[in-house]
C-alpha atoms as a PDB file:
ATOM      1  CA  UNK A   1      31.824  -9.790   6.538  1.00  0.00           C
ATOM      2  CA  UNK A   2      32.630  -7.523   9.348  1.00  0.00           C
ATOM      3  CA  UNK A   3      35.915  -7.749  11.271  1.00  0.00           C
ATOM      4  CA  UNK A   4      38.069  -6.507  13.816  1.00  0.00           C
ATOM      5  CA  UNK A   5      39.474  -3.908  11.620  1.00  0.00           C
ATOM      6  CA  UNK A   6      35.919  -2.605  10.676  1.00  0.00           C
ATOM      7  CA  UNK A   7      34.880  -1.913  14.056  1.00  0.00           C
ATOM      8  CA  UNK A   8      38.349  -0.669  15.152  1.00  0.00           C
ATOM      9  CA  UNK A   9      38.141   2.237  12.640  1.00  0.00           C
ATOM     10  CA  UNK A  10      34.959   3.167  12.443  1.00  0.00           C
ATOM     11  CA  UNK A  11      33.881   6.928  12.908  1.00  0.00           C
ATOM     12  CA  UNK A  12      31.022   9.142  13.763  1.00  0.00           C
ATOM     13  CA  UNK A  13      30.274  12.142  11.475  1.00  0.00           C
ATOM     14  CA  UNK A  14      28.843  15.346  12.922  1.00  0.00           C
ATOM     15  CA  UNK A  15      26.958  16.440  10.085  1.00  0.00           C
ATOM     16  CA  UNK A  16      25.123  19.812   9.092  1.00  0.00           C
ATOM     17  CA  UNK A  17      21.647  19.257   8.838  1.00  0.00           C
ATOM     18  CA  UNK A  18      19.950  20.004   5.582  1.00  0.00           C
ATOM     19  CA  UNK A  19      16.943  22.891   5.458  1.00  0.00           C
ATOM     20  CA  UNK A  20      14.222  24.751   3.503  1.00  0.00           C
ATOM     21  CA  UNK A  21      11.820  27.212   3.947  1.00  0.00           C
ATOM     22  CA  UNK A  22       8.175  26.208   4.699  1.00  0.00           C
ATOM     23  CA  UNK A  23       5.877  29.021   4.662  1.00  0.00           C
ATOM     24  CA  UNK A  24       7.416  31.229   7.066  1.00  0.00           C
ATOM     25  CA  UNK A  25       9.273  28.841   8.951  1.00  0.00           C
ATOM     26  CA  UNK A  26      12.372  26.673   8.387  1.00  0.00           C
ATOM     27  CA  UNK A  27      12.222  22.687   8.986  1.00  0.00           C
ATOM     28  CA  UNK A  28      15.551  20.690   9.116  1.00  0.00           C
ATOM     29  CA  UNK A  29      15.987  17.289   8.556  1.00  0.00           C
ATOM     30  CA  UNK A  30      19.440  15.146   8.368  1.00  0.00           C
ATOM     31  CA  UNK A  31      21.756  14.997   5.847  1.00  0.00           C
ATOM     32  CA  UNK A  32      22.881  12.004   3.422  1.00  0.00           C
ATOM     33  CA  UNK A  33      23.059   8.943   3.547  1.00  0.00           C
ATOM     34  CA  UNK A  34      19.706   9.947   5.702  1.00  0.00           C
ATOM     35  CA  UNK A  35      16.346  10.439   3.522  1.00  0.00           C
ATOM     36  CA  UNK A  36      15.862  13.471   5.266  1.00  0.00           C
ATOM     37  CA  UNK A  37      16.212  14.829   1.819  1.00  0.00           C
ATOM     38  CA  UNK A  38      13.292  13.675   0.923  1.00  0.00           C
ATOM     39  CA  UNK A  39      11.068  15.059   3.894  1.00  0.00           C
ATOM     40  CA  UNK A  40      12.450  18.371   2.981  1.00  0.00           C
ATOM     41  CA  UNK A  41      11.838  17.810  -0.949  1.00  0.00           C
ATOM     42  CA  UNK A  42       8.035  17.275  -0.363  1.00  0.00           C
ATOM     43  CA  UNK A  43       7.684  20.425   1.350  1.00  0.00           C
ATOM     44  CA  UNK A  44       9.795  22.233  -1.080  1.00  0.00           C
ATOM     45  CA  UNK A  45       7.130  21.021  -3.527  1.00  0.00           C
ATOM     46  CA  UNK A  46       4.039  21.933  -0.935  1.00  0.00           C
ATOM     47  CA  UNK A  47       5.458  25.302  -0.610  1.00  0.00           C
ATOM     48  CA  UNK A  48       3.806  26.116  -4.147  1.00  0.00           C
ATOM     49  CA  UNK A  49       0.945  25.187  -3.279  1.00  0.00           C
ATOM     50  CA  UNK A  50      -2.264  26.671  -0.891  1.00  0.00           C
ATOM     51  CA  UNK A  51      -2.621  23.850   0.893  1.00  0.00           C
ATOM     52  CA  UNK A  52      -4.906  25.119   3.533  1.00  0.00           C
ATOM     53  CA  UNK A  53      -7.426  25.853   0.276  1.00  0.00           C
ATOM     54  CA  UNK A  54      -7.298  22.574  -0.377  1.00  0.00           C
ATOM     55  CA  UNK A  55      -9.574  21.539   2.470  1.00  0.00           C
ATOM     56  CA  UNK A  56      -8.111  19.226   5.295  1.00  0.00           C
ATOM     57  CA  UNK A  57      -9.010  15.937   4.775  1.00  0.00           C
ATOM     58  CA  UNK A  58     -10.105  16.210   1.071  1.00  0.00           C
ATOM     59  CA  UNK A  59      -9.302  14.146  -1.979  1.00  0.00           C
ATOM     60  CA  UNK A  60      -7.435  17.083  -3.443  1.00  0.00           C
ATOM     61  CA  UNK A  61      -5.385  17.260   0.395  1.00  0.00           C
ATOM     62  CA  UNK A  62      -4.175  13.817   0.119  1.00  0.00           C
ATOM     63  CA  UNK A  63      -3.894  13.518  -3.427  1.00  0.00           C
ATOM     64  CA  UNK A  64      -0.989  16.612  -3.670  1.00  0.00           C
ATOM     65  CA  UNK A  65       0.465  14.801  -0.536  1.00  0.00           C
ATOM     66  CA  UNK A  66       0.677  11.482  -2.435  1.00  0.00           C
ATOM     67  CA  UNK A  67       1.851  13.578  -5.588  1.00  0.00           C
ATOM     68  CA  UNK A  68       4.420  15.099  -3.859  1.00  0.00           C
ATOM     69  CA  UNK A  69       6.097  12.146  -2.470  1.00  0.00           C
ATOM     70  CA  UNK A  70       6.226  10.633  -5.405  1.00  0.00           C
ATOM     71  CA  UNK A  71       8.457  13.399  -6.913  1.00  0.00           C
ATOM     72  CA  UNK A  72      10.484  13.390  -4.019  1.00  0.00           C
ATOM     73  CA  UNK A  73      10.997   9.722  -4.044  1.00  0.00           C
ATOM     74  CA  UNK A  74      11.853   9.788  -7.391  1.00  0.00           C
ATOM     75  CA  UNK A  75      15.086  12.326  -6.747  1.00  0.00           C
ATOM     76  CA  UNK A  76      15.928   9.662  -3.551  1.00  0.00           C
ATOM     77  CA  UNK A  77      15.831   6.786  -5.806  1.00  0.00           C
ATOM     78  CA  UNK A  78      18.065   8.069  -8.173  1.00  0.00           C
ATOM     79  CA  UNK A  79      20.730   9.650  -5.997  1.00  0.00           C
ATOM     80  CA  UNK A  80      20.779   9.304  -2.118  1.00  0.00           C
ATOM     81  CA  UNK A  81      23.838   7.462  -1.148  1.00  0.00           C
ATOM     82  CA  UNK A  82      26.701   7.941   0.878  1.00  0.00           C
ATOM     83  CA  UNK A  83      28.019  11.418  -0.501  1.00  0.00           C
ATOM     84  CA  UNK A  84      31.725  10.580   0.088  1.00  0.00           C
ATOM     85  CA  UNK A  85      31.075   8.074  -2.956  1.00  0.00           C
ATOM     86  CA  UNK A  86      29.082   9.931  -5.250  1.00  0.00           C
ATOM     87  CA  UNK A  87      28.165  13.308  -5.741  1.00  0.00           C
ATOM     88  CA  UNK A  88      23.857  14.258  -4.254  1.00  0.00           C
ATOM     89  CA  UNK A  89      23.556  17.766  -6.126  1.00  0.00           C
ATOM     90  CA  UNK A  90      21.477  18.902  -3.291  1.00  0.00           C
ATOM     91  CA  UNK A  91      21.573  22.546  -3.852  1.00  0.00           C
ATOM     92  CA  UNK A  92      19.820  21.738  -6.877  1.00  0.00           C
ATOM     93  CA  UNK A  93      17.373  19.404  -5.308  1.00  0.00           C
ATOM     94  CA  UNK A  94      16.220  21.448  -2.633  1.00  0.00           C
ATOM     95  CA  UNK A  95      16.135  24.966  -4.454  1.00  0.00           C
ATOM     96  CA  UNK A  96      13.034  26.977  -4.950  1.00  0.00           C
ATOM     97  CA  UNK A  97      13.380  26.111  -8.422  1.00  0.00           C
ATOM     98  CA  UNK A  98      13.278  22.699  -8.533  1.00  0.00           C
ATOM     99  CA  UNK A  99      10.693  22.640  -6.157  1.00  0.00           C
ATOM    100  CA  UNK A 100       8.454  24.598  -8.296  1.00  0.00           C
ATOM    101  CA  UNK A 101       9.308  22.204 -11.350  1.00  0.00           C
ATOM    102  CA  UNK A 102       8.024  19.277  -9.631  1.00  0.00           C
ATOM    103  CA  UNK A 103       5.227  20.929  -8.575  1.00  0.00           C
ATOM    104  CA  UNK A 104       4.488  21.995 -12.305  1.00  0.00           C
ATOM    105  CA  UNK A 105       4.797  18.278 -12.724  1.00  0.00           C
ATOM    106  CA  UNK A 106       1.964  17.225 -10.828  1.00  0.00           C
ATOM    107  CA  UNK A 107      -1.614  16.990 -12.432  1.00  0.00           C
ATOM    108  CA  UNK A 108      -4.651  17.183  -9.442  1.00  0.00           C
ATOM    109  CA  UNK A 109      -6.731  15.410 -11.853  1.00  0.00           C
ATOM    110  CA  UNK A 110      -4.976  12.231 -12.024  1.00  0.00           C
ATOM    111  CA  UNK A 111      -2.098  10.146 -10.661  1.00  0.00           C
ATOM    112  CA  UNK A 112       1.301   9.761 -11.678  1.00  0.00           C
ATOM    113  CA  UNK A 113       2.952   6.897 -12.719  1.00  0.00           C
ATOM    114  CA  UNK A 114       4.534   4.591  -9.647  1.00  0.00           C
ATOM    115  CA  UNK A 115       7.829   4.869  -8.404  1.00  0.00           C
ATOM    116  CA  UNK A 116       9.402   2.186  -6.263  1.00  0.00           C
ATOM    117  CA  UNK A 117      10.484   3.350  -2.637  1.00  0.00           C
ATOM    118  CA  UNK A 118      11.420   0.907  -0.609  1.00  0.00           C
ATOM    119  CA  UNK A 119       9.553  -1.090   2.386  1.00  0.00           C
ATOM    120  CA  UNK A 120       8.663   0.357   5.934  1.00  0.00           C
ATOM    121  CA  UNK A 121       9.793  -1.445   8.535  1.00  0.00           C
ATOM    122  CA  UNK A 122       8.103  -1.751  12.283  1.00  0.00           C
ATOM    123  CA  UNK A 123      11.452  -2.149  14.344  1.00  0.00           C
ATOM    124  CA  UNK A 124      12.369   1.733  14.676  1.00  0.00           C
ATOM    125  CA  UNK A 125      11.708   4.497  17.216  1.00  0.00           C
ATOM    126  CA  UNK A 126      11.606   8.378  17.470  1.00  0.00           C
ATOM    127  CA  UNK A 127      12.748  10.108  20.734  1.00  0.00           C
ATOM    128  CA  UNK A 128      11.926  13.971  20.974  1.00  0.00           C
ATOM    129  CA  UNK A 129      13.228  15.734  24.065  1.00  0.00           C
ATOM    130  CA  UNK A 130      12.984  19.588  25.319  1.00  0.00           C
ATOM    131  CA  UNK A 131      14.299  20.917  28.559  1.00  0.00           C
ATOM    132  CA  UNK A 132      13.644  23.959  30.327  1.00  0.00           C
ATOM    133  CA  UNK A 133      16.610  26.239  29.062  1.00  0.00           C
ATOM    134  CA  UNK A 134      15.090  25.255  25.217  1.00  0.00           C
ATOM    135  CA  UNK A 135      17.419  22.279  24.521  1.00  0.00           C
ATOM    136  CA  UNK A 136      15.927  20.351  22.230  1.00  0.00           C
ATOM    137  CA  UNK A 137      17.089  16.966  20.562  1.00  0.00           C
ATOM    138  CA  UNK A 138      14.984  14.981  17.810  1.00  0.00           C
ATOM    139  CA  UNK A 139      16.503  11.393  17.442  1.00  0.00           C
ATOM    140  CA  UNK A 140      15.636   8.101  15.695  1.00  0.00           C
ATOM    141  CA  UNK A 141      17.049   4.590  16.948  1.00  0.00           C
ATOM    142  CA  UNK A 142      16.654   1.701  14.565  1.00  0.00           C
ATOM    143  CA  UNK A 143      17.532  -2.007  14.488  1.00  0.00           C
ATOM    144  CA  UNK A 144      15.996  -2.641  10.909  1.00  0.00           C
ATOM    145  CA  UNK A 145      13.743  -5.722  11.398  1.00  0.00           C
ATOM    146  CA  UNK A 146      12.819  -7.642  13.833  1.00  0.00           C
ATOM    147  CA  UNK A 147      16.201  -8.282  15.963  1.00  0.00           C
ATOM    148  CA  UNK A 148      18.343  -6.712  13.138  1.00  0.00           C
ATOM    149  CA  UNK A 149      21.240  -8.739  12.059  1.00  0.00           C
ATOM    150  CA  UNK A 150      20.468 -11.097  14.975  1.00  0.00           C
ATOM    151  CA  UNK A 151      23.671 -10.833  15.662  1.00  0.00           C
ATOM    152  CA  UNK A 152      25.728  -9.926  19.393  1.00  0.00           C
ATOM    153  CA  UNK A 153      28.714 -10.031  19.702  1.00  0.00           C
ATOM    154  CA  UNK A 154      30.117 -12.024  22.262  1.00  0.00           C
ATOM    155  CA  UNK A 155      30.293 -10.333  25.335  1.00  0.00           C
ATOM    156  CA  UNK A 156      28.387  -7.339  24.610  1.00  0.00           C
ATOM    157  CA  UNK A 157      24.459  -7.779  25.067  1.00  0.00           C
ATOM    158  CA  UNK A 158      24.855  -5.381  21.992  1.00  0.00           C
ATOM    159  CA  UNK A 159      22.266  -6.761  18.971  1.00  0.00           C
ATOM    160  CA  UNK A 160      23.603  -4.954  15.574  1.00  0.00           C
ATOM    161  CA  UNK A 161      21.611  -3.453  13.759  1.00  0.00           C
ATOM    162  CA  UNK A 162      21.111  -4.301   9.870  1.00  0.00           C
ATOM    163  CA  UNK A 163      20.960  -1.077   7.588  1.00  0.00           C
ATOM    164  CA  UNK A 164      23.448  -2.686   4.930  1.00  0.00           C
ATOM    165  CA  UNK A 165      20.216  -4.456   3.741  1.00  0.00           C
ATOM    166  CA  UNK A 166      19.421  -1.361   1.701  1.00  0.00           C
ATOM    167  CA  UNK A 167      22.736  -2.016  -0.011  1.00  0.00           C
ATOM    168  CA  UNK A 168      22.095  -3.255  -4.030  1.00  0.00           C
ATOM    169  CA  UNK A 169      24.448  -5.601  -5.972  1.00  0.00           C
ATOM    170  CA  UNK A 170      23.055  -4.564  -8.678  1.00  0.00           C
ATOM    171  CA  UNK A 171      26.350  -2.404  -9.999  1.00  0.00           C
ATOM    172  CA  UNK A 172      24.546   0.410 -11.848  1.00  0.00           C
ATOM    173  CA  UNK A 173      22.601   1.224  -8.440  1.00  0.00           C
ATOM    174  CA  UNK A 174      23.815   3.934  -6.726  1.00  0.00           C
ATOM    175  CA  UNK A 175      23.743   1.900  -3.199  1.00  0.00           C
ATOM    176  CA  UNK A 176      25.649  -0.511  -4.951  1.00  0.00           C
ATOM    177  CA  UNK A 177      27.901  -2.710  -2.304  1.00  0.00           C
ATOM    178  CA  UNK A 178      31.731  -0.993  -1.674  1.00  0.00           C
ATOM    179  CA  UNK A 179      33.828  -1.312   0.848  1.00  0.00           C
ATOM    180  CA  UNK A 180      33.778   1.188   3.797  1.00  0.00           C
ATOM    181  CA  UNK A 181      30.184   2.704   2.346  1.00  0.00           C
ATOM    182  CA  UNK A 182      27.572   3.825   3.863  1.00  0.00           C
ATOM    183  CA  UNK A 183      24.086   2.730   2.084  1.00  0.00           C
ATOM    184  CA  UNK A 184      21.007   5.160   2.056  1.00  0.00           C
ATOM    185  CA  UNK A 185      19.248   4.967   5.118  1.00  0.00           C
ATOM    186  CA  UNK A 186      15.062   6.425   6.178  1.00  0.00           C
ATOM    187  CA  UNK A 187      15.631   7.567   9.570  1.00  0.00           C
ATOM    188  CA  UNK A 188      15.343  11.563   9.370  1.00  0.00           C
ATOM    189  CA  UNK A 189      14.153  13.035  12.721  1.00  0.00           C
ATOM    190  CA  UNK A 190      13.042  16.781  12.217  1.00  0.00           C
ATOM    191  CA  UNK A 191      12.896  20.447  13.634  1.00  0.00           C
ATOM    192  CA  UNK A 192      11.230  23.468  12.594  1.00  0.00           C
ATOM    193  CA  UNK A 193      12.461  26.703  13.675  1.00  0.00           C
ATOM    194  CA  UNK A 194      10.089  29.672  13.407  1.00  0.00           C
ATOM    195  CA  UNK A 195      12.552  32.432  12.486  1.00  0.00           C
ATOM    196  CA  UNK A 196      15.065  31.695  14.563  1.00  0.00           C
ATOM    197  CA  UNK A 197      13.347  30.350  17.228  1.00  0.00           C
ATOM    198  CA  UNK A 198      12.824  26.503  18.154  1.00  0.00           C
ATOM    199  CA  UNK A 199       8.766  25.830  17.408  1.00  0.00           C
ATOM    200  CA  UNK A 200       8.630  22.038  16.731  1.00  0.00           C
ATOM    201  CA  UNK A 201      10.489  19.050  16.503  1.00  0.00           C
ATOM    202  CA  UNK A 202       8.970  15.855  15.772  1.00  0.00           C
ATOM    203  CA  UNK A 203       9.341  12.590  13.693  1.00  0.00           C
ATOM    204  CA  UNK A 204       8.246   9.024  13.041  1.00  0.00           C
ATOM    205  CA  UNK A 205       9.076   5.632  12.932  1.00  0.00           C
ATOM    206  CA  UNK A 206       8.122   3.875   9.662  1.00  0.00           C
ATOM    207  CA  UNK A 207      10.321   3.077   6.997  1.00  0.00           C
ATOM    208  CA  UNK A 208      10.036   5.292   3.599  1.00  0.00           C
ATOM    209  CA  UNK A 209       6.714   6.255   5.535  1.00  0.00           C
ATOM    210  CA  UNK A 210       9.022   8.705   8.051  1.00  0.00           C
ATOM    211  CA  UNK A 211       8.530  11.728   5.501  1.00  0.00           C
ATOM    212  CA  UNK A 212       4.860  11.188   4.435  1.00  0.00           C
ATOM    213  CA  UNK A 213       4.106  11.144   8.449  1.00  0.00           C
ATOM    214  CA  UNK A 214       6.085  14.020   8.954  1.00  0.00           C
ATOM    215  CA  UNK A 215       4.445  16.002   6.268  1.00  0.00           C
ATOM    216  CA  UNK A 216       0.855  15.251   7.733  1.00  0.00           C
ATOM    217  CA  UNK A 217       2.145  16.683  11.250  1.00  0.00           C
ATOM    218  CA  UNK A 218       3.291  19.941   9.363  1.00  0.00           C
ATOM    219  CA  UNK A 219       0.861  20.905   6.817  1.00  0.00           C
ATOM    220  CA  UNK A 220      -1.918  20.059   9.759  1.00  0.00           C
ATOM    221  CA  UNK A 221      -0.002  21.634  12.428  1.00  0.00           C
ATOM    222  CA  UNK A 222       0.949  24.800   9.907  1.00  0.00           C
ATOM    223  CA  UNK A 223      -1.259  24.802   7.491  1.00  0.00           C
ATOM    224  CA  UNK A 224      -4.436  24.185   9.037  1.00  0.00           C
ATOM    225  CA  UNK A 225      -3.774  25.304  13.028  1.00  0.00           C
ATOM    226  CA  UNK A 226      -4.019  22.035  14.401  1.00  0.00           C
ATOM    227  CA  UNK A 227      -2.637  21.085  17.863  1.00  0.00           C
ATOM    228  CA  UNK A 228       0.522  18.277  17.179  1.00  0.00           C
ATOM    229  CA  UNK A 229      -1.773  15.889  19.165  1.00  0.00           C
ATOM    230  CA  UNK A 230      -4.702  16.366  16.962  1.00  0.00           C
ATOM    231  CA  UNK A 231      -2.632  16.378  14.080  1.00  0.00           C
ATOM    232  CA  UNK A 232      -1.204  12.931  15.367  1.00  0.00           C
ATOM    233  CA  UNK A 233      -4.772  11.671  15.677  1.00  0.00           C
ATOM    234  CA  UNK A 234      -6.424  12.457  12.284  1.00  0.00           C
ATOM    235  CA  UNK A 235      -6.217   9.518   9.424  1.00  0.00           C
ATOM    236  CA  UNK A 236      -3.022   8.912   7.762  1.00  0.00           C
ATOM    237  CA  UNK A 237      -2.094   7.575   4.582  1.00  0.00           C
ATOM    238  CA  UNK A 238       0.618   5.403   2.975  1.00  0.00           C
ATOM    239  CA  UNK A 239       2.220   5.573  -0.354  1.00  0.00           C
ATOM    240  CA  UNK A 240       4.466   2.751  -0.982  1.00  0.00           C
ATOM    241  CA  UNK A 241       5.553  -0.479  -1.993  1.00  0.00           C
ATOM    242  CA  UNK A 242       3.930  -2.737   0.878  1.00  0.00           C
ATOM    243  CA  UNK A 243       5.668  -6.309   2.577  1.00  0.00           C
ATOM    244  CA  UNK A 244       4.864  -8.768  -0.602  1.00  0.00           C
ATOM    245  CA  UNK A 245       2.966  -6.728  -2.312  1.00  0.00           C
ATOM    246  CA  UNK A 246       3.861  -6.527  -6.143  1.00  0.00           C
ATOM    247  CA  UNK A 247       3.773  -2.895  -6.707  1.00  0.00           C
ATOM    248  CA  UNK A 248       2.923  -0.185  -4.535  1.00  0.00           C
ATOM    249  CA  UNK A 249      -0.389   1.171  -3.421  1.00  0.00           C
ATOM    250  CA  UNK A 250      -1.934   4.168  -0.970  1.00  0.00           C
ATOM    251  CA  UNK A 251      -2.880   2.286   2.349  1.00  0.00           C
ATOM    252  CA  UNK A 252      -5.622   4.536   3.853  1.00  0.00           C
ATOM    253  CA  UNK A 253      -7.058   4.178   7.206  1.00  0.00           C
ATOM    254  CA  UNK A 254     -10.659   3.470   7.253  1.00  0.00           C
ATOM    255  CA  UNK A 255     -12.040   6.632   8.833  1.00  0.00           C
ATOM    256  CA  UNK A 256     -11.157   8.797   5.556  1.00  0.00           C
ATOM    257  CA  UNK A 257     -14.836   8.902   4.143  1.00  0.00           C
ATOM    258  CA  UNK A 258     -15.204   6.269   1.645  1.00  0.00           C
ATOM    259  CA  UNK A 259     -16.494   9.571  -0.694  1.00  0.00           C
ATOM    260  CA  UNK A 260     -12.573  10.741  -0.452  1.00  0.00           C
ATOM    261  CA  UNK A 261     -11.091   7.436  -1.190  1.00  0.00           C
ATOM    262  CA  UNK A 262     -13.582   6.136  -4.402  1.00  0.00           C
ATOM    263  CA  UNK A 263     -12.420   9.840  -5.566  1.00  0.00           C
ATOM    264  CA  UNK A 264      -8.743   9.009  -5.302  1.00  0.00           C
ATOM    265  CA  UNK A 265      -9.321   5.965  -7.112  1.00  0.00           C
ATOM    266  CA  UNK A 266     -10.820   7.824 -10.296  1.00  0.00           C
ATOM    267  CA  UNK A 267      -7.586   9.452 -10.260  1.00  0.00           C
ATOM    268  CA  UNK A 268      -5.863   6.567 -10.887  1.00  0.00           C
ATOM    269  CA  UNK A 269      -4.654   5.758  -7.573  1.00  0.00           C
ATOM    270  CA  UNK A 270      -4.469   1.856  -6.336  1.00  0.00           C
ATOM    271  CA  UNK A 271      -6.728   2.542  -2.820  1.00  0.00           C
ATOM    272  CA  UNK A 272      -6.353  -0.306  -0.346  1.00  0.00           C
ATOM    273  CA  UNK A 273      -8.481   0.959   2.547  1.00  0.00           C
ATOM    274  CA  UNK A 274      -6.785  -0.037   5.820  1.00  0.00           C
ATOM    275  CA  UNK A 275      -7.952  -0.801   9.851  1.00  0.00           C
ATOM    276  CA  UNK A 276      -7.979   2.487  12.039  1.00  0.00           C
ATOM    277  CA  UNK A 277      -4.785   3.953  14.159  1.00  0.00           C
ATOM    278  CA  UNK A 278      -2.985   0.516  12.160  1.00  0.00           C
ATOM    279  CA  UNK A 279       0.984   1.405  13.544  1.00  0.00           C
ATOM    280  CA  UNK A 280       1.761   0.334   9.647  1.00  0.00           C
ATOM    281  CA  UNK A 281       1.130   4.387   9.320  1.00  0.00           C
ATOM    282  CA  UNK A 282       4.023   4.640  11.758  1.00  0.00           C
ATOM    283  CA  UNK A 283       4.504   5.418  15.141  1.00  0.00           C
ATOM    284  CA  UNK A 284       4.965   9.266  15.393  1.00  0.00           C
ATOM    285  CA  UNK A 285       5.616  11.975  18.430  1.00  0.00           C
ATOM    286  CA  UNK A 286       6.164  15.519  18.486  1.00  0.00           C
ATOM    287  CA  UNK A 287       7.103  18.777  20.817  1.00  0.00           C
ATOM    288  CA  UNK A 288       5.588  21.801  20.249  1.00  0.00           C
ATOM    289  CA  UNK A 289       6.713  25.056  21.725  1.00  0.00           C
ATOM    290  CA  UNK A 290       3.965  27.638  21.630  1.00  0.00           C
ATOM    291  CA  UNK A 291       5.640  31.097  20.447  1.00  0.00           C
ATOM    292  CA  UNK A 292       3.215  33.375  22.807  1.00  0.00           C
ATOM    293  CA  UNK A 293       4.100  31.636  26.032  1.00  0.00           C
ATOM    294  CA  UNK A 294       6.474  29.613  26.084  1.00  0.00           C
ATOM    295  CA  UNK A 295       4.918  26.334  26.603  1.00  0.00           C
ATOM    296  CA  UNK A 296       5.658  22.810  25.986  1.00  0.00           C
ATOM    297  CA  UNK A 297       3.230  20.540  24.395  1.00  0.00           C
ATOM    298  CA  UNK A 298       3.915  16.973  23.888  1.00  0.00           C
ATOM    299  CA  UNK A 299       1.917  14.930  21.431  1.00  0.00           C
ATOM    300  CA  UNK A 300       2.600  10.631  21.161  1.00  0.00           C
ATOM    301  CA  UNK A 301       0.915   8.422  18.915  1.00  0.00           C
ATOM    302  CA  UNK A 302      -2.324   6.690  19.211  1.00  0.00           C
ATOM    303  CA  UNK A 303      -1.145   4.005  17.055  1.00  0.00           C
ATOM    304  CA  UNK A 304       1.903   3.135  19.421  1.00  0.00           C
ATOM    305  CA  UNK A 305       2.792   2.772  22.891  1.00  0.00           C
ATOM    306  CA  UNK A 306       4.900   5.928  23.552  1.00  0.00           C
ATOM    307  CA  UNK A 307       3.802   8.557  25.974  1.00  0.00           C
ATOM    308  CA  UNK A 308       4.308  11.967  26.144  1.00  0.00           C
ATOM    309  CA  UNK A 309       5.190  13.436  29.583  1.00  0.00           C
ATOM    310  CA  UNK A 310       7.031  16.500  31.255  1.00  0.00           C
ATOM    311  CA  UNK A 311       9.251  16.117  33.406  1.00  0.00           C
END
């Protein structure tokens, strides 16, 4: 139960965002109770691997993306929470060494076992903005479902919003329900700087889909050279644990050649082959700032109604 009190006291945080190395860049993502963490984990991971050797758009490419995830997941799981309540070692989780231990961890040959991340949600959107002096902001908005709580207060037109769902009552959880805390949340809108100038910034809506999306934009985008639009475009996957389904699965849009995805299953992952450009692979934009001239490019997602315009 919220009251007076609650609101009356409440305060923003301005926060340092968290950051690691990829390839010769630096992406940032938020800070806890965000699971920007995570975003930032799976690259960690990525960074010991050639992924451009891989092949875009092979079973090996989306395998090691799949891979990843699940090792970052598994660190999220475990520990992302509101940090004034309990201690996220994150110099440990995003070091160079623990990133190479979970990547030591992952066989190409065959699929881990499951972890359970939790569900995406369709009610959340990603604003990316750049103005002519190089300002840049990267920004998600969420309700969480629908109409949120479904709650306004009177007076206000305002409809709250309903993160506490991710809260647990299970007591051994770490997003276990306590007063004044703030439970884990998925919204992580990114940046990557190359050096220490502004390249990208981009992000997703999506649920516990927000850092799978963002990885495809950046190992296509860096990896392989393509444009953030085309990198937008081309198929998407989803690993996670899906609205009623009893354990999760990869969702994979249909135009991944059925070759790729009958290989995935030998590996042992549970395929469920899904319509094109379905928004349940999240809604995603990005801003890319091309280091030679200057330019703006602005990239929105086929799967969504946003738009990408200058201005």
């Amino acid at each position: 139960m919220l009251t007076y009190d609650d609101f009356a006291t409440h305060t923003a945080d301005w926060v340092t965002p968290l950051h690691v190395p990829y390839r010769d860049r630096t992406a940032y993502n938020m800070s806890p109770p965000s699971q920007g963490m995570a975003s930032l984990e799976i690259l960690n991971i990525l960074n010991n691997f050639d992924v451009k050797k891989e092949g875009k758009g092979t079973a090996n490419y989306y395998h090691l993306m799949i891979e990843a995830t699940k090792q970052a997941f598994a660190d999220r799981d475990k520990y992302l929470t509101d940090p004034k309540f309990s201690k996220i070692p994150l110099d440990y989780l995003l070091s160079k060494k623990h990133g190479e231990d979970q990547a030591h961890r992952i066989d190409m040959d065959k699929a881990a076992v499951s972890v359970k991340p939790m569900d995406p949600k369709g009610d959340t959107v990603w604003i990316g903005v750049v103005d002519k002096d190089g300002n840049a902001v990267s920004v998600n908005q969420s309700l969480y479902y629908d109409f949120g709580s479904a709650i306004v207060p009177e007076g206000t037109g305002v409809l709250l919003q309903n993160r506490g769902s991710y809260f647990s009552l299970d007591p051994s959880n770490v997003n276990h329900l306590e007063a004044h805390k703030r439970t884990f949340h998925t919204l992580n809108p990114a940046m990557m700087l190359n050096h220490d100038n502004l390249e990208m910034i981009y992000g997703t809506q999506g649920g516990e889909g927000q850092p799978q999306t963002q990885t495809s934009i950046v190992t296509r985008v860096i990896d392989f050279g393509m444009s953030p639009q085309d990198a937008i475009d081309a198929p998407r996957w989803l690993y996670g644990h899906g609205w009623g389904a009893p354990s999760n699965n990869v969702q994979i849009e249909g135009r991944v050649p059925a070759a790729v995805v009958d290989e995935l299953t030998k590996r042992g992952h549970p395929m469920k082959v899904v319509e094109n450009y379905t928004d349940t692979m999240g809604q995603s934009g990005a801003i890319w700032i091309d280091p030679k001239t200057g330019v703006s490019y602005g990239a929105t997602d086929p799967r969504s109604d946003g738009l990408a315009t200058g201005y």
